[in-house]
C-alpha atoms as a PDB file:
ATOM      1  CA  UNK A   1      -7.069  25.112   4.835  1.00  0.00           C
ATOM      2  CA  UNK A   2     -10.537  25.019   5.447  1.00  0.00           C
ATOM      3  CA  UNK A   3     -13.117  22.334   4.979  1.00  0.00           C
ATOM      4  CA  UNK A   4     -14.476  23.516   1.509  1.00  0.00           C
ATOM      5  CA  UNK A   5     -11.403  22.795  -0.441  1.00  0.00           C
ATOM      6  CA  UNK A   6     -11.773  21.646  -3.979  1.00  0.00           C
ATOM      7  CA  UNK A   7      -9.990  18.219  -2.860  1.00  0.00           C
ATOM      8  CA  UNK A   8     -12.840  17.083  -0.711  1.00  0.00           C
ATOM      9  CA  UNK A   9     -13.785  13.673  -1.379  1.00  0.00           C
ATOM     10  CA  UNK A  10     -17.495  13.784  -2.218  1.00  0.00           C
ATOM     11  CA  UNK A  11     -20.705  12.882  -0.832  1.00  0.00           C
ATOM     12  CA  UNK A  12     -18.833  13.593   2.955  1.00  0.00           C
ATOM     13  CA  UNK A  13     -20.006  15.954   5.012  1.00  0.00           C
ATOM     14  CA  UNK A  14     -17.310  18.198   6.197  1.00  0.00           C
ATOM     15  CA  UNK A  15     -19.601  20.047   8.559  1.00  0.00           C
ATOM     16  CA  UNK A  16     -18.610  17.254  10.638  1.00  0.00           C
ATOM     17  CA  UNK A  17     -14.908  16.813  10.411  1.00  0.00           C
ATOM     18  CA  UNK A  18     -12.725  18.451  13.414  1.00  0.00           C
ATOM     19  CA  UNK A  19     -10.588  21.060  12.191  1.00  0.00           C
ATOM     20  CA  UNK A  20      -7.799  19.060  14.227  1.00  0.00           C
ATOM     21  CA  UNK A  21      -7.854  16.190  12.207  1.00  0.00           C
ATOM     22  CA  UNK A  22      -7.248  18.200   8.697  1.00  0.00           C
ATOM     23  CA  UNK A  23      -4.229  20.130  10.414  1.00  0.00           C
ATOM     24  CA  UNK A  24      -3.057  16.708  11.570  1.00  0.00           C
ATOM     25  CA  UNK A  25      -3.719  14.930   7.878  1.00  0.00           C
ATOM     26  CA  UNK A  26      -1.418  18.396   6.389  1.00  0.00           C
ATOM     27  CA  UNK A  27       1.308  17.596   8.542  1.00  0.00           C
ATOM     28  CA  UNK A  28       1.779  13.826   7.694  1.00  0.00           C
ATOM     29  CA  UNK A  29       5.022  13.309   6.102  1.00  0.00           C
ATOM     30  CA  UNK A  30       4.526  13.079   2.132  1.00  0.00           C
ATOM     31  CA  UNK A  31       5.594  10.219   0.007  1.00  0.00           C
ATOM     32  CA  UNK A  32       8.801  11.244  -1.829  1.00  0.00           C
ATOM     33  CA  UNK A  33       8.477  12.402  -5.353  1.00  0.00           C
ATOM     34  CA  UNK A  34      10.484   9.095  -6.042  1.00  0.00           C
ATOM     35  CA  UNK A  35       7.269   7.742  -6.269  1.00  0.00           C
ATOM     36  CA  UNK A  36       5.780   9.168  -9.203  1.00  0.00           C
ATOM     37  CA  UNK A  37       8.703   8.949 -10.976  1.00  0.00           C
ATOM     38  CA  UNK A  38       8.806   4.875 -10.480  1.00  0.00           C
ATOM     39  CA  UNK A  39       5.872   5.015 -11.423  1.00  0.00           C
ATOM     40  CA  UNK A  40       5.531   6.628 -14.425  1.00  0.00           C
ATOM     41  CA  UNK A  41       8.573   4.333 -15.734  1.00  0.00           C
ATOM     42  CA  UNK A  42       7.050   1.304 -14.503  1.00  0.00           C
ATOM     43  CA  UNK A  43       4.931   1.815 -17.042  1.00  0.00           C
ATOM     44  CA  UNK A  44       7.192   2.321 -20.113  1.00  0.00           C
ATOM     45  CA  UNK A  45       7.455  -0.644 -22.172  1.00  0.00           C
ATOM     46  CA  UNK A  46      11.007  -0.384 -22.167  1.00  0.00           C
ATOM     47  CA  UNK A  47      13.540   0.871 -19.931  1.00  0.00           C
ATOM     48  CA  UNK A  48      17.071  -0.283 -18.839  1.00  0.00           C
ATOM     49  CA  UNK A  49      18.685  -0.035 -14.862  1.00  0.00           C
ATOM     50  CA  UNK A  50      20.427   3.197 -16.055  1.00  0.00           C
ATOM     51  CA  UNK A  51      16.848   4.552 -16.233  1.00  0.00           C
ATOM     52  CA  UNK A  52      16.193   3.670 -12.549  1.00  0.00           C
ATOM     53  CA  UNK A  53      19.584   5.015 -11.493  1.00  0.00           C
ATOM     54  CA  UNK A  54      17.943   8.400 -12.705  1.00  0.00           C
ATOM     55  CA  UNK A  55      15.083   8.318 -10.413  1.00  0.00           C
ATOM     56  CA  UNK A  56      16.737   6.920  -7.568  1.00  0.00           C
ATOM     57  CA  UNK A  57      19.681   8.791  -7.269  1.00  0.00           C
ATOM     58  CA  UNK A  58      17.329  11.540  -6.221  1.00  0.00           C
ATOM     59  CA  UNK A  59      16.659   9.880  -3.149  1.00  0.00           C
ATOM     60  CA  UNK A  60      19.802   9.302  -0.644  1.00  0.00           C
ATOM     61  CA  UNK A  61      18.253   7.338   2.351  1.00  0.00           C
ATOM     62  CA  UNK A  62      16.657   5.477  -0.724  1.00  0.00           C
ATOM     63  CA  UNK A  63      20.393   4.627  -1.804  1.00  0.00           C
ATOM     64  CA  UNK A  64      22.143   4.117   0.784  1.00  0.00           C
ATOM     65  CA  UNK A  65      19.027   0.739   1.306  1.00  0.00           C
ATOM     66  CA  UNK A  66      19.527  -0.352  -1.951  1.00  0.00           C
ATOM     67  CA  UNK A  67      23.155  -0.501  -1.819  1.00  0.00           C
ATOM     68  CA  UNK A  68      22.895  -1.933   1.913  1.00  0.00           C
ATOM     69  CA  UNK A  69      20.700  -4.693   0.579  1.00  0.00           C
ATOM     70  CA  UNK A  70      22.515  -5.723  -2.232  1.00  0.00           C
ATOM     71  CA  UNK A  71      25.556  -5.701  -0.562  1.00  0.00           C
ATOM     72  CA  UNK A  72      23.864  -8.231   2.487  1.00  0.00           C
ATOM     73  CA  UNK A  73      23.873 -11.827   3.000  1.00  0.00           C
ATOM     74  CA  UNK A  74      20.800 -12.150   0.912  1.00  0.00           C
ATOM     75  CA  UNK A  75      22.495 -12.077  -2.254  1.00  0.00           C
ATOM     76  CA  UNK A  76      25.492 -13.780  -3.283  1.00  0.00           C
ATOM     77  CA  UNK A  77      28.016 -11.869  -4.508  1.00  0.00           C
ATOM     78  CA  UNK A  78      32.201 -11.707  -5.637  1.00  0.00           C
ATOM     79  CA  UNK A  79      32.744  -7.952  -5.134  1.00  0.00           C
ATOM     80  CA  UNK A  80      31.240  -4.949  -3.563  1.00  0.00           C
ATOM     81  CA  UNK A  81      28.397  -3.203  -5.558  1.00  0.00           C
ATOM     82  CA  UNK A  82      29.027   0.441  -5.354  1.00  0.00           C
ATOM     83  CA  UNK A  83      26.588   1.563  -8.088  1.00  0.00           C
ATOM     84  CA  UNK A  84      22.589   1.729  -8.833  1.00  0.00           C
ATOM     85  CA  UNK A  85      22.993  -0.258 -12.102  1.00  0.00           C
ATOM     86  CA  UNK A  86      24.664  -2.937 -10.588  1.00  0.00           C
ATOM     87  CA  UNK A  87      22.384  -2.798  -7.357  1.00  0.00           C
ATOM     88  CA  UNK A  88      19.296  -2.978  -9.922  1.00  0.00           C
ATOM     89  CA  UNK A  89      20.846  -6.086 -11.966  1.00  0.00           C
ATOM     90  CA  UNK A  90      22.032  -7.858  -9.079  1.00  0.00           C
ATOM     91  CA  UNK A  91      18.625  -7.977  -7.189  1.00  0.00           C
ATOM     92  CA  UNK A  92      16.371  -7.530  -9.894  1.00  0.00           C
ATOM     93  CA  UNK A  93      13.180  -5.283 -10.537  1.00  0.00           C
ATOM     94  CA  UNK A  94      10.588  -6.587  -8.414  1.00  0.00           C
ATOM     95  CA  UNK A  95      13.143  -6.733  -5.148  1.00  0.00           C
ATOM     96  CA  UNK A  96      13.839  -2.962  -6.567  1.00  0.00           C
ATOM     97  CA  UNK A  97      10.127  -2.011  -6.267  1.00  0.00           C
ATOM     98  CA  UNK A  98      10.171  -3.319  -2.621  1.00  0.00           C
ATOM     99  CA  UNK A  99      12.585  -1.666  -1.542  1.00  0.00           C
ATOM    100  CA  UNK A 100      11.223   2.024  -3.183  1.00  0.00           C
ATOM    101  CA  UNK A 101       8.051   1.595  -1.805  1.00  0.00           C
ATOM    102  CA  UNK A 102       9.262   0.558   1.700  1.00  0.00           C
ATOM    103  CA  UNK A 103      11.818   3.591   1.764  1.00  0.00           C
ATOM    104  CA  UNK A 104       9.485   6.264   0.524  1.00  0.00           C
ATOM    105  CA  UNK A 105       6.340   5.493   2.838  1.00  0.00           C
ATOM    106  CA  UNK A 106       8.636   4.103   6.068  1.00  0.00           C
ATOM    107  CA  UNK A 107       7.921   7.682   7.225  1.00  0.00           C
ATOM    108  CA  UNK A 108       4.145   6.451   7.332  1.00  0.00           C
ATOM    109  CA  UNK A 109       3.861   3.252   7.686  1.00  0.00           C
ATOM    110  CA  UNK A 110       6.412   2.283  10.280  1.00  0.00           C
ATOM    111  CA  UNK A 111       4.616   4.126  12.529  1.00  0.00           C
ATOM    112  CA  UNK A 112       3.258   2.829  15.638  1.00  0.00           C
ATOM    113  CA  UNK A 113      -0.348   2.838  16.397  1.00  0.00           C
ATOM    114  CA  UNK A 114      -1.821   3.046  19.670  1.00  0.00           C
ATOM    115  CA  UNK A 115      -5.695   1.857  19.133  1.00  0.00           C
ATOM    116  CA  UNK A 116      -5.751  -0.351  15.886  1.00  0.00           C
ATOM    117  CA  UNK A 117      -4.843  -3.935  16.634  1.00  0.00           C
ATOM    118  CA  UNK A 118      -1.689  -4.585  14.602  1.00  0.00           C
ATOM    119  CA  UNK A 119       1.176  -5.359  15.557  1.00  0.00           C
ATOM    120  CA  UNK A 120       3.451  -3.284  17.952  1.00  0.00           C
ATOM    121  CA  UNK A 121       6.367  -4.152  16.294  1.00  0.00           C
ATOM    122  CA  UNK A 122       6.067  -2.531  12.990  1.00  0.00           C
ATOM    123  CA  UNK A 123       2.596  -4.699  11.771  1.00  0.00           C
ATOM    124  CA  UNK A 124       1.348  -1.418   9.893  1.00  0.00           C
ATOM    125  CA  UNK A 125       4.061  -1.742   7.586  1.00  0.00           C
ATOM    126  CA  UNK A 126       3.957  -4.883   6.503  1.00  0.00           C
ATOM    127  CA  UNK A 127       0.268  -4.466   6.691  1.00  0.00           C
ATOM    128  CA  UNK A 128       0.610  -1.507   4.421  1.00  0.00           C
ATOM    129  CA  UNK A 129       3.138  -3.788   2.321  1.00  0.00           C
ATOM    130  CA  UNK A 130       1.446  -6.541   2.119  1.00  0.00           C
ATOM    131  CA  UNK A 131      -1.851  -5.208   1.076  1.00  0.00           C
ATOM    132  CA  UNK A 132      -0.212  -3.170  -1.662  1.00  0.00           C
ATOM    133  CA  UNK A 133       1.702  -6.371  -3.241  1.00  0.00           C
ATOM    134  CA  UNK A 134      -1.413  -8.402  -3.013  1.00  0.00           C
ATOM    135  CA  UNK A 135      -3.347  -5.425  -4.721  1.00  0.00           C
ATOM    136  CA  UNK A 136      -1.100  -5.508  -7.278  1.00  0.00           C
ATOM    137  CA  UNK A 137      -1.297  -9.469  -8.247  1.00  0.00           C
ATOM    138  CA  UNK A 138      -4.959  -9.154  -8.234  1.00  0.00           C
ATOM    139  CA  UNK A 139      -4.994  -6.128 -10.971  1.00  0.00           C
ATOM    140  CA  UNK A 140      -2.511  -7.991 -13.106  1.00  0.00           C
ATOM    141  CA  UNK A 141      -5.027 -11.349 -13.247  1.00  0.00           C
ATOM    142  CA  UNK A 142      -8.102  -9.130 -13.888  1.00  0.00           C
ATOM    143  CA  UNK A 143      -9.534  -7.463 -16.792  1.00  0.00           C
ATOM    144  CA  UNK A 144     -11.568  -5.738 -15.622  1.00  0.00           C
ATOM    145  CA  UNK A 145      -9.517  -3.782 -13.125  1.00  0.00           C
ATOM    146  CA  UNK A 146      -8.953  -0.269 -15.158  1.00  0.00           C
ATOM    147  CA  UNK A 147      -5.772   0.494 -12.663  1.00  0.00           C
ATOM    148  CA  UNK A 148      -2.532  -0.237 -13.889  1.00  0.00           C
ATOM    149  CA  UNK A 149      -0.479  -2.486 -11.746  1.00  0.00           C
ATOM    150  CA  UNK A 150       2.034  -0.041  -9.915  1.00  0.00           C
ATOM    151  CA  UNK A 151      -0.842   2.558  -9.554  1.00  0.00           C
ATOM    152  CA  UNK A 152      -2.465  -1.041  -7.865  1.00  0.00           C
ATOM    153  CA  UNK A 153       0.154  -1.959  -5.768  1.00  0.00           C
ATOM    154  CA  UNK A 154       0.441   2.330  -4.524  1.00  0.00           C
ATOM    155  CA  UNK A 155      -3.520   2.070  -3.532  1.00  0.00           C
ATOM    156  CA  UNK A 156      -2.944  -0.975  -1.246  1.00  0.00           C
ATOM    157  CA  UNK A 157       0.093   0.725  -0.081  1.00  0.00           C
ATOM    158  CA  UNK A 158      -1.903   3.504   0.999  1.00  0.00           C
ATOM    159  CA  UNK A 159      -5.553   2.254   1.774  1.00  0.00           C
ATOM    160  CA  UNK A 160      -5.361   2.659   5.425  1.00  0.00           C
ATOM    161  CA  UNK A 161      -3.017   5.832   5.292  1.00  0.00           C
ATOM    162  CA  UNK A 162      -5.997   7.725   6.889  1.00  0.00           C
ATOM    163  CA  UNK A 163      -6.345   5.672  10.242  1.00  0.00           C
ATOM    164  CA  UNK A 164      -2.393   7.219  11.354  1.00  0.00           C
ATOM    165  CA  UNK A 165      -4.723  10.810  11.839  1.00  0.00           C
ATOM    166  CA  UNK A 166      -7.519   8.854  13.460  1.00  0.00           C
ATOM    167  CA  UNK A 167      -5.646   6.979  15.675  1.00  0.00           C
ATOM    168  CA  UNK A 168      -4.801  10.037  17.467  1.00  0.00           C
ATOM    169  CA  UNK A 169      -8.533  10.657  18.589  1.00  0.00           C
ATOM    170  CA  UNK A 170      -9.735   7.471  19.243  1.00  0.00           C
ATOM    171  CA  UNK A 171     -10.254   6.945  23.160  1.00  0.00           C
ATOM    172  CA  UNK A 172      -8.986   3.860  25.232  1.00  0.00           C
ATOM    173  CA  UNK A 173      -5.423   4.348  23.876  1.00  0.00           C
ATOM    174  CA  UNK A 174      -5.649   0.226  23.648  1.00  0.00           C
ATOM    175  CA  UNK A 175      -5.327  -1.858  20.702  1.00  0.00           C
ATOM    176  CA  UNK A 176      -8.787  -3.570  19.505  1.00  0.00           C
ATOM    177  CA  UNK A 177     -10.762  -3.844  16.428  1.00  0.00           C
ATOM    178  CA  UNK A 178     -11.709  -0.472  14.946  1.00  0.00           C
ATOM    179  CA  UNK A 179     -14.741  -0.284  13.349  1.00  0.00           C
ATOM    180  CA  UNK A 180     -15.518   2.510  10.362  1.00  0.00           C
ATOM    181  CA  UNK A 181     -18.866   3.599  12.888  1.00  0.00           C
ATOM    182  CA  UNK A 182     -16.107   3.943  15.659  1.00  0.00           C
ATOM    183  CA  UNK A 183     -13.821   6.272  13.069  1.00  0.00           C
ATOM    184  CA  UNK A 184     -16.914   8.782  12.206  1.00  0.00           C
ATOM    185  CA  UNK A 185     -17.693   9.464  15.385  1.00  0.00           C
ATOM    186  CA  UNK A 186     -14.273  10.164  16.281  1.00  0.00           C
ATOM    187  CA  UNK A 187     -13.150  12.359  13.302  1.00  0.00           C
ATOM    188  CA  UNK A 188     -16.469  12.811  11.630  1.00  0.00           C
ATOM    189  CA  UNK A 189     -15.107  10.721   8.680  1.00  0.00           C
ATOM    190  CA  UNK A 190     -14.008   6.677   8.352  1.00  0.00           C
ATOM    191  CA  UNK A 191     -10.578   5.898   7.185  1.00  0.00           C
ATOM    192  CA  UNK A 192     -10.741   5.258   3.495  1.00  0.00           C
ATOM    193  CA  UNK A 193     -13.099   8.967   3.271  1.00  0.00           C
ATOM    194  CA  UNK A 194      -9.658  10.748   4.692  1.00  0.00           C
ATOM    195  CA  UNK A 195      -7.319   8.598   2.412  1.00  0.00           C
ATOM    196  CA  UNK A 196      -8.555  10.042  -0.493  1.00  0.00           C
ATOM    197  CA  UNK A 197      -8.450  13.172   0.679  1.00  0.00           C
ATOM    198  CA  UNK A 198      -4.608  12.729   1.573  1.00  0.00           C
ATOM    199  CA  UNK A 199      -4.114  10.921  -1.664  1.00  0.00           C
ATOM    200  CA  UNK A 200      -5.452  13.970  -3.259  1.00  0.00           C
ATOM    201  CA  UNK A 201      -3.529  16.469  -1.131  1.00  0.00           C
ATOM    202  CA  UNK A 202      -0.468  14.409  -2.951  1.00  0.00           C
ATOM    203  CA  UNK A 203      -1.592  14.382  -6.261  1.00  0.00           C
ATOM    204  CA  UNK A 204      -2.212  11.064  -6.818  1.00  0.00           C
ATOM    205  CA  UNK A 205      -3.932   9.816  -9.842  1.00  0.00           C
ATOM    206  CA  UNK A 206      -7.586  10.242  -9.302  1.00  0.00           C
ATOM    207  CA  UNK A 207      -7.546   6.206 -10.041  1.00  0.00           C
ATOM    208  CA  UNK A 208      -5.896   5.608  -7.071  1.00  0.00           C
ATOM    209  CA  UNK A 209      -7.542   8.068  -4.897  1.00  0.00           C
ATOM    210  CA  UNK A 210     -10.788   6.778  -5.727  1.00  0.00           C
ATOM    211  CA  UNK A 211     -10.304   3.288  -5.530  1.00  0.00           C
ATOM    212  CA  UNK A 212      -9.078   3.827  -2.097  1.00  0.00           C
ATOM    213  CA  UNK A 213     -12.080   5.578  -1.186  1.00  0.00           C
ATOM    214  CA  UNK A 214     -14.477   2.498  -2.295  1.00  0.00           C
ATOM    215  CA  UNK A 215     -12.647  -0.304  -0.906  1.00  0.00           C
ATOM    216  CA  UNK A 216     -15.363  -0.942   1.341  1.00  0.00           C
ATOM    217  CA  UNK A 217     -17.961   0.240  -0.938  1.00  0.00           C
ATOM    218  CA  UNK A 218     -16.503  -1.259  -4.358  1.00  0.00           C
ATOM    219  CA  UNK A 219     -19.487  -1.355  -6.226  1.00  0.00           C
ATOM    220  CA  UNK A 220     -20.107   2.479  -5.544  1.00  0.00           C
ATOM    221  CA  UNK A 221     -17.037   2.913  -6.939  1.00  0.00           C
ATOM    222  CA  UNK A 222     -18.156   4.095 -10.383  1.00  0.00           C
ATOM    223  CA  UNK A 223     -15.435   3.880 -13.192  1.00  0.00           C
ATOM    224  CA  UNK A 224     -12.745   2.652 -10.580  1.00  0.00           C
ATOM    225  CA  UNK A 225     -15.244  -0.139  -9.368  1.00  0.00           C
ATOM    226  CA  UNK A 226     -12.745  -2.757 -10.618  1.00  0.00           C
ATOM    227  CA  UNK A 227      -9.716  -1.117  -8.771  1.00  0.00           C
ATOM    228  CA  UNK A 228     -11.337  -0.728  -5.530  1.00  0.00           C
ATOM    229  CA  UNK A 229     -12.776  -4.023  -6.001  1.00  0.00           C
ATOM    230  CA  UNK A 230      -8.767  -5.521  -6.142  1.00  0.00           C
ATOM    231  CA  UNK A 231      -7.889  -3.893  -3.356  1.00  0.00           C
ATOM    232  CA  UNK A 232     -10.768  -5.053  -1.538  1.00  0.00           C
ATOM    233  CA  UNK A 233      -9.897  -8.715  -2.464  1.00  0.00           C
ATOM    234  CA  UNK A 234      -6.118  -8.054  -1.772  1.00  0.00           C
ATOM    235  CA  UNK A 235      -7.158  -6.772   1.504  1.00  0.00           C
ATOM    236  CA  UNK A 236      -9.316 -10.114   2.701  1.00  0.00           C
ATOM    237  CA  UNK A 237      -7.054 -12.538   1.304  1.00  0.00           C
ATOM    238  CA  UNK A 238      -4.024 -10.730   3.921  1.00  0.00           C
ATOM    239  CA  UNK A 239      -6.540 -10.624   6.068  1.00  0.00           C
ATOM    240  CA  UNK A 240      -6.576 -14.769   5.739  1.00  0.00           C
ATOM    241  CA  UNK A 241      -3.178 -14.396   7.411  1.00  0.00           C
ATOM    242  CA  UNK A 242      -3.492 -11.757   9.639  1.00  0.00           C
ATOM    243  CA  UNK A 243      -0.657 -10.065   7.946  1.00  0.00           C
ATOM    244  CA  UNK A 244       0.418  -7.370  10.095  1.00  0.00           C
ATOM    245  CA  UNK A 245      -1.654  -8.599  13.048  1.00  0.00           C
ATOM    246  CA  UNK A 246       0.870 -11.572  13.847  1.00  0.00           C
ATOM    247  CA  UNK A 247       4.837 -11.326  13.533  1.00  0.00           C
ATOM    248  CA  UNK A 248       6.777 -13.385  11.946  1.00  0.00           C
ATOM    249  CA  UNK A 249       4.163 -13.831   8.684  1.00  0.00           C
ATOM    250  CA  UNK A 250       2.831 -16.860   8.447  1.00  0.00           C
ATOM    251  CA  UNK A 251       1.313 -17.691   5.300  1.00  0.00           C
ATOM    252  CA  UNK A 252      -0.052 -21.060   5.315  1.00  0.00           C
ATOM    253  CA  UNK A 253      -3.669 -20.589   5.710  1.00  0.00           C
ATOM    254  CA  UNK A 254      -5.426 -21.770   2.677  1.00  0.00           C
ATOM    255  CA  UNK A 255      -7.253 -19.139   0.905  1.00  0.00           C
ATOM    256  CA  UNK A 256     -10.217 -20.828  -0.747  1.00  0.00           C
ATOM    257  CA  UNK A 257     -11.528 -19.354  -3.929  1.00  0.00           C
ATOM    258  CA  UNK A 258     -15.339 -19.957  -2.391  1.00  0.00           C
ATOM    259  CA  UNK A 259     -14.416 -17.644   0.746  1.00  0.00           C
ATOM    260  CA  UNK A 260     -14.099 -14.560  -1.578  1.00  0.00           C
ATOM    261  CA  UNK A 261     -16.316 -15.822  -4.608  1.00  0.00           C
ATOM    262  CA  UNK A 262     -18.095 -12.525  -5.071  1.00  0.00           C
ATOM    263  CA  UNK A 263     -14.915 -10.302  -5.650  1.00  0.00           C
ATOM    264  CA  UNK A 264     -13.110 -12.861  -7.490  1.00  0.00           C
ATOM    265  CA  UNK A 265     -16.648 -12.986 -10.039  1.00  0.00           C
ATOM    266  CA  UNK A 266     -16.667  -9.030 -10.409  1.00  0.00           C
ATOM    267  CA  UNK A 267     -13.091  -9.037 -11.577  1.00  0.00           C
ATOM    268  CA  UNK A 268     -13.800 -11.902 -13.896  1.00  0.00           C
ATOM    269  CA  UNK A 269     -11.138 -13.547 -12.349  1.00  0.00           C
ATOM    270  CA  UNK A 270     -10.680 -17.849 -13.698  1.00  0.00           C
ATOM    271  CA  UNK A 271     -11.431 -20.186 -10.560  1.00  0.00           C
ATOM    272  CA  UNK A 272      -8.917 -22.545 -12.208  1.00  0.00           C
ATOM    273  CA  UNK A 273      -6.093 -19.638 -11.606  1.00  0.00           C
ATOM    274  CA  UNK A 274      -6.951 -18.553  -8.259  1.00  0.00           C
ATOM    275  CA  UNK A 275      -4.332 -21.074  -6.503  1.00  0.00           C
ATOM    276  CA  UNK A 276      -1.684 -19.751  -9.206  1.00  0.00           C
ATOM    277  CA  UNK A 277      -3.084 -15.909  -7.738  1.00  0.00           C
ATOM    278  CA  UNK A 278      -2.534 -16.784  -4.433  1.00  0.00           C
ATOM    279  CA  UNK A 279       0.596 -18.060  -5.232  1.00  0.00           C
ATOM    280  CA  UNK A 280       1.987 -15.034  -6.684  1.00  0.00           C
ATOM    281  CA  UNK A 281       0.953 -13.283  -3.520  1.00  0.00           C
ATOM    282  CA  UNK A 282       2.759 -15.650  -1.452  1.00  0.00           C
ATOM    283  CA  UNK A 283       5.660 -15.237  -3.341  1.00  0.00           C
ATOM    284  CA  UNK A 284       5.675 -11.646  -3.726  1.00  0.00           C
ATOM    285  CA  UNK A 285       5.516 -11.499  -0.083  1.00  0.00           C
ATOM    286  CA  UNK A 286       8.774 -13.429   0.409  1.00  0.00           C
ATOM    287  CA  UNK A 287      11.551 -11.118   1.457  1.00  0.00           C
ATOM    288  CA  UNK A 288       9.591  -8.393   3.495  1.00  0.00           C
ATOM    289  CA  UNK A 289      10.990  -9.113   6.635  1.00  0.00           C
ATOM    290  CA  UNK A 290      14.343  -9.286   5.285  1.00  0.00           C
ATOM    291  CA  UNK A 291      14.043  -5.845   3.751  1.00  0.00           C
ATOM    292  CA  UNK A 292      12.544  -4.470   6.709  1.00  0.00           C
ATOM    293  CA  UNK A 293      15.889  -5.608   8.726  1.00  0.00           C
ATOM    294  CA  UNK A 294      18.293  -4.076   6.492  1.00  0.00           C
ATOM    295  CA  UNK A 295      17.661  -1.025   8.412  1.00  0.00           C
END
């Protein structure tokens, strides 16, 4: 593939991209097609845990961790579950979702990385996670966020999908803080420019793609302003807790609604809700770690 595909992000110049860095973004292990299946019936208005039993069973390794979690310590139990449906009732929806998302992207996220300062021990993925539950609290309070809220939580998942290829190039092989000036002269492109373009190599709604591409930029963000504005919000409110950047989480840092006034204004979001916002996120959080040692 050559730099002038049609899936270039826009307004990047791909004069100055290394041809090593798009063979390296091609390679990356794809999200499975899981994915856009839970998706789309996440966003049926009704659907019943025979649905999900549909969509799963097409994944094996996805499963065998549902069935391994259900049948832990974390939930109490009188028999053995041996089926989806009963997998699905027994730990509900939202402990479903975490579990697809962390199953279809482990190939990505649990990844080490040798230059970016999180955590050794797996801090990209709850990173990766965390961002992407947090994303998705923030676009169900808004309205003014035009992404719907699995498509929310997938962009958070993803936002810093492009810093696995630019890890590779950076020098020092140490991990410190990265800076977007330090990722363009290494690849010729900053980490949210080459998520889009792997979100796109995907086929990810163009939502998604492009409010991972203005994260940083939000307002520049055109129609998806209000989606990349979430994420950006979801994003500094983990970053309150350096989640990924410090194992075990610890969540206890208040997250004042002042610290983060002008994101929480362009998503009209209510000052009186904002401790009942970052309570969801706490909460939706809860359970990470325990999923991610059920492997």
């Amino acid at each position: 593939m050559n730099a002038t595909s049609t899936l270039t992000p826009t307004g990047t110049d791909w004069k100055t991209v290394r041809f090593e860095v798009l063979e390296k973004t091609e390679a990356l292990p794809s999200l499975s097609i899981v994915v856009s299946e839970f998706l789309a019936l996440a966003r049926r208005e009704f659907f019943t845990a025979k649905d999900f039993e549909t969509v799963i069973s097409r994944d094996q390794a996805l499963v065998a961790r549902l069935l391994k979690v259900a049948n832990s310590g974390l939930y109490g139990r009188s028999k053995s579950i041996t089926s989806i449906p009963e997998a699905v009732v027994l730990i509900g929806v939202d402990n479903l979702k975490k579990i697809v998302y962390a199953v279809s992207s482990e190939g990505l996220t649990k990844r080490r990385m040798e230059n970016y300062d999180y955590h050794p021990d797996q801090g990209f993925w709850l990173h990766s996670m965390g961002v992407g539950h947090a994303t998705r609290v923030m676009v169900e309070a808004s309205h003014r966020c035009p992404l719907h809220a699995e498509e929310g939580f997938v962009a958070g998942l993803l936002h810093d999908v492009g810093k696995l290829v630019i890890d590779e190039f950076l020098p020092g092989g140490q991990p410190r803080l990265i800076s977007r000036e330090d990722e363009v002269e290494a690849v010729g492109l900053d980490h949210a420019e080459l998520a889009e373009y792997i979100l796109k190599l995907w086929n990810l709604p163009v939502s998604t793609s492009a409010s991972v591409r203005h994260h940083h930029d939000y307002k520049n963000g055109g129609e998806m302003s209000g989606g990349a504005a979430a994420l950006a919000l979801a994003q500094a409110v983990c970053a309150t807790w350096d989640l990924g950047r410090t194992i075990p989480m610890d969540l206890s840092a208040e997250v004042p609604f002042e610290r983060f006034s002008e994101l929480a204004e362009f998503l009209a979001l209510d000052p009186t809700k904002w401790d009942q916002i970052i309570w969801n996120i706490r909460q939706s959080l809860v359970g990470l770690d325990d999923i991610f040692e059920s492997d």
